[in-house]
N, C-alpha and C. Protein backbone atom coordinates (compact mmCIF):
# COMPACT_ATOMS: atom_id res chain seq x y z
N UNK A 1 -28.29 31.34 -48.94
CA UNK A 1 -28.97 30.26 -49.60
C UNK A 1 -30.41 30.69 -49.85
N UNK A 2 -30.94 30.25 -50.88
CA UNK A 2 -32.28 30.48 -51.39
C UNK A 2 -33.17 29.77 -50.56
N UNK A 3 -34.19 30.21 -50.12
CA UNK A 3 -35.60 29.96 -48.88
C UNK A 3 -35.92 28.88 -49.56
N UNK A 4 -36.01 28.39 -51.00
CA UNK A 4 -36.37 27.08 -51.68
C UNK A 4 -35.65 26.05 -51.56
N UNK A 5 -34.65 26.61 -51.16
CA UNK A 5 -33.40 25.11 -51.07
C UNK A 5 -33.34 25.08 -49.52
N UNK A 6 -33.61 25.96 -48.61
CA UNK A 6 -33.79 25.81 -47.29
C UNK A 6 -35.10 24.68 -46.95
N UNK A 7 -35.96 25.15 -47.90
CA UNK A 7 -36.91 24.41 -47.49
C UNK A 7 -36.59 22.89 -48.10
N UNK A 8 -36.50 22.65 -49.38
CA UNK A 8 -36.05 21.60 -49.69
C UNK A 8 -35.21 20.49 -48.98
N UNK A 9 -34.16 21.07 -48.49
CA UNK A 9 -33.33 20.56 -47.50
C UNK A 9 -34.39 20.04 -46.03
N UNK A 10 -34.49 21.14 -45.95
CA UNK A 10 -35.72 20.65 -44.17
C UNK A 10 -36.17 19.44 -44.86
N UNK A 11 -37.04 19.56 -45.78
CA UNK A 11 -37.88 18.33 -45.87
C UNK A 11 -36.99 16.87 -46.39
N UNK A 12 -35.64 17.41 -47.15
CA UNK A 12 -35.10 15.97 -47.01
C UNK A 12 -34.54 15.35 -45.81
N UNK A 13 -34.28 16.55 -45.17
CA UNK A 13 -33.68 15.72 -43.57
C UNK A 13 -34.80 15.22 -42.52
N UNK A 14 -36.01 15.92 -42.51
CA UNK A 14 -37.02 15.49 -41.78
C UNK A 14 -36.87 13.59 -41.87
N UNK A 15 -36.55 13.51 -40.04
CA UNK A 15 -37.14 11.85 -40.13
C UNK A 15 -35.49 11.30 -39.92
N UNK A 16 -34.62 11.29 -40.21
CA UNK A 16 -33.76 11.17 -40.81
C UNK A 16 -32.54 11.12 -39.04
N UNK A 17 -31.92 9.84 -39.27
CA UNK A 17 -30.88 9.44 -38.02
C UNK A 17 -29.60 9.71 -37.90
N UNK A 18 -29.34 10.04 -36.71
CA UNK A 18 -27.80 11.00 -36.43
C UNK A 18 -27.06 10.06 -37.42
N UNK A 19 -27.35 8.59 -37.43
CA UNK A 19 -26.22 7.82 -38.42
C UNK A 19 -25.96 8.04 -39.84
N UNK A 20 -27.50 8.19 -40.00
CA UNK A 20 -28.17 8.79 -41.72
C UNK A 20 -27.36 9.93 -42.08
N UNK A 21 -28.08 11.14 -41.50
CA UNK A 21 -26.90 12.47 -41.55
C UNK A 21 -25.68 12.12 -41.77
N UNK A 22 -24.46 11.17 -40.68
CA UNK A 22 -23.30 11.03 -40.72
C UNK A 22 -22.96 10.67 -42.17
N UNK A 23 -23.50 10.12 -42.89
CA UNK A 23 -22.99 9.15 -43.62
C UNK A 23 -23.49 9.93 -44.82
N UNK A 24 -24.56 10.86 -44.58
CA UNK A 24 -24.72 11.39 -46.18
C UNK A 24 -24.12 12.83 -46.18
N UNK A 25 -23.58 13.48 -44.75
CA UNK A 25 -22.81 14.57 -44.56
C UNK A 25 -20.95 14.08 -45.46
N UNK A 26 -20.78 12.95 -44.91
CA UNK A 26 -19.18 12.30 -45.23
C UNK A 26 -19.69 12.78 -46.28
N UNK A 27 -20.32 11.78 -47.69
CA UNK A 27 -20.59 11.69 -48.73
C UNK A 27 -20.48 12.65 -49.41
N UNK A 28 -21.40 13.70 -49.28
CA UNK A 28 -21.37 15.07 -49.41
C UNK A 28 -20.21 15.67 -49.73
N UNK A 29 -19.30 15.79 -48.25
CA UNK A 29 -18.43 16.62 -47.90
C UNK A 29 -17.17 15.86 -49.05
N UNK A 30 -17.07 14.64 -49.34
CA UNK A 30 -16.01 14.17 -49.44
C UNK A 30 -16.32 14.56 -51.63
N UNK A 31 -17.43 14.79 -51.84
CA UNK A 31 -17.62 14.99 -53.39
C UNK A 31 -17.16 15.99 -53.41
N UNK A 32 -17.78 17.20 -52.64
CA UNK A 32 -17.58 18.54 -52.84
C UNK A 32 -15.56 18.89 -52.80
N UNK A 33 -15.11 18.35 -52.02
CA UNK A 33 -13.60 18.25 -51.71
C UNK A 33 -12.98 17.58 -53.40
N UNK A 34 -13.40 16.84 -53.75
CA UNK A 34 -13.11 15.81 -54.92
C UNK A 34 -13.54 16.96 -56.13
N UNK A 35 -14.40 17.78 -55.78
CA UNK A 35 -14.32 18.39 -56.94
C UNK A 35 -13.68 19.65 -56.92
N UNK A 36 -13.47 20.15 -55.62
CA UNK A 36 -12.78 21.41 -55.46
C UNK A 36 -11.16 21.63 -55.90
N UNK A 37 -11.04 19.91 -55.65
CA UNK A 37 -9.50 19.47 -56.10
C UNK A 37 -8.93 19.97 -57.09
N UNK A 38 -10.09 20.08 -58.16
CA UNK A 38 -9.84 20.26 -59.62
C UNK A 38 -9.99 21.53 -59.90
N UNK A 39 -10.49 22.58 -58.90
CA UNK A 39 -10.36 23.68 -59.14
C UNK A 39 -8.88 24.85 -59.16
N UNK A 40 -8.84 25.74 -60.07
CA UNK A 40 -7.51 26.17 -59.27
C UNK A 40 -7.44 27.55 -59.43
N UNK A 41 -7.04 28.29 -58.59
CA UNK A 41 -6.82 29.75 -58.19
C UNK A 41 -6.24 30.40 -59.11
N UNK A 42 -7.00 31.52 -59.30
CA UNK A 42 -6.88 32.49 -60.46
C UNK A 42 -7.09 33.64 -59.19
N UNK A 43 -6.19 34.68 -59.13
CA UNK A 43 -5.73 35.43 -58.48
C UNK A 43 -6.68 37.03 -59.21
N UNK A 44 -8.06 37.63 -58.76
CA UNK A 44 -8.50 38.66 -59.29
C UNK A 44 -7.68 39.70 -58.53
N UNK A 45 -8.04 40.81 -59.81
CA UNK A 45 -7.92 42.07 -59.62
C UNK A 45 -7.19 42.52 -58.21
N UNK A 46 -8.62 42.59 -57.07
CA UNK A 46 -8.06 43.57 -55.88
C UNK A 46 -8.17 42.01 -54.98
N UNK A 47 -7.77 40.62 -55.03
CA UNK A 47 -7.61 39.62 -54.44
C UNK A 47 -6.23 40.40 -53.40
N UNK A 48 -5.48 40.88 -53.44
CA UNK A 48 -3.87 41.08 -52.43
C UNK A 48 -4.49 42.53 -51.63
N UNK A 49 -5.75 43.36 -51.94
CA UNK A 49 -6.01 44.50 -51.09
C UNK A 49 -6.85 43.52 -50.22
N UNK A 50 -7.94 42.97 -50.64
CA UNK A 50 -8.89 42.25 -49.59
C UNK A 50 -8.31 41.10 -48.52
N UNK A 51 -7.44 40.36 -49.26
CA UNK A 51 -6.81 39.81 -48.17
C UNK A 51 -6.00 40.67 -47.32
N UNK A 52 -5.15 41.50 -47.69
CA UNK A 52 -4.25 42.29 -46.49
C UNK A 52 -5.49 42.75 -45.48
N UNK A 53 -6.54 43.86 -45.96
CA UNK A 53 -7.56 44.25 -45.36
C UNK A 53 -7.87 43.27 -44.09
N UNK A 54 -8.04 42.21 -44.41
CA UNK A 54 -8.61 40.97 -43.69
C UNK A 54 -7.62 40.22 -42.67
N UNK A 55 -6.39 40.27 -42.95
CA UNK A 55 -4.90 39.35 -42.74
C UNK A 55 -4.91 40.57 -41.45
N UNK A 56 -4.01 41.78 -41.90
CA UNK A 56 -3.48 42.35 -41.00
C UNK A 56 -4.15 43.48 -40.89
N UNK A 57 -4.29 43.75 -39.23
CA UNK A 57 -5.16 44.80 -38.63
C UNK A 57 -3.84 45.08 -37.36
């Protein structure tokens, strides 16, 4: 992540209640999921070397 959006972030959470977080983490988490939905897997190039690489040792 970029040191600008690190910082950005600090300063939006500064202040900010474990309930606050909860509820704008859900929020968050539940858009990002909603949009990932709509994404769909396109299988590159060396996608079946890097996973084996990774899978089985």
């Amino acid at each position: 992540m970029e040191e600008s959006k690190v910082n950005k972030l600090l300063e939006a959470i500064e202040g900010i209640s474990l309930n606050e977080w909860t509820k704008a983490k859900e929020m968050i988490d539940r858009e990002f999921s909603s949009q990932a939905r709509k994404v769909q897997f396109i299988r590159q190039d060396n996608f079946d070397k890097y996973l084996k690489s990774e899978l089985i040792r």
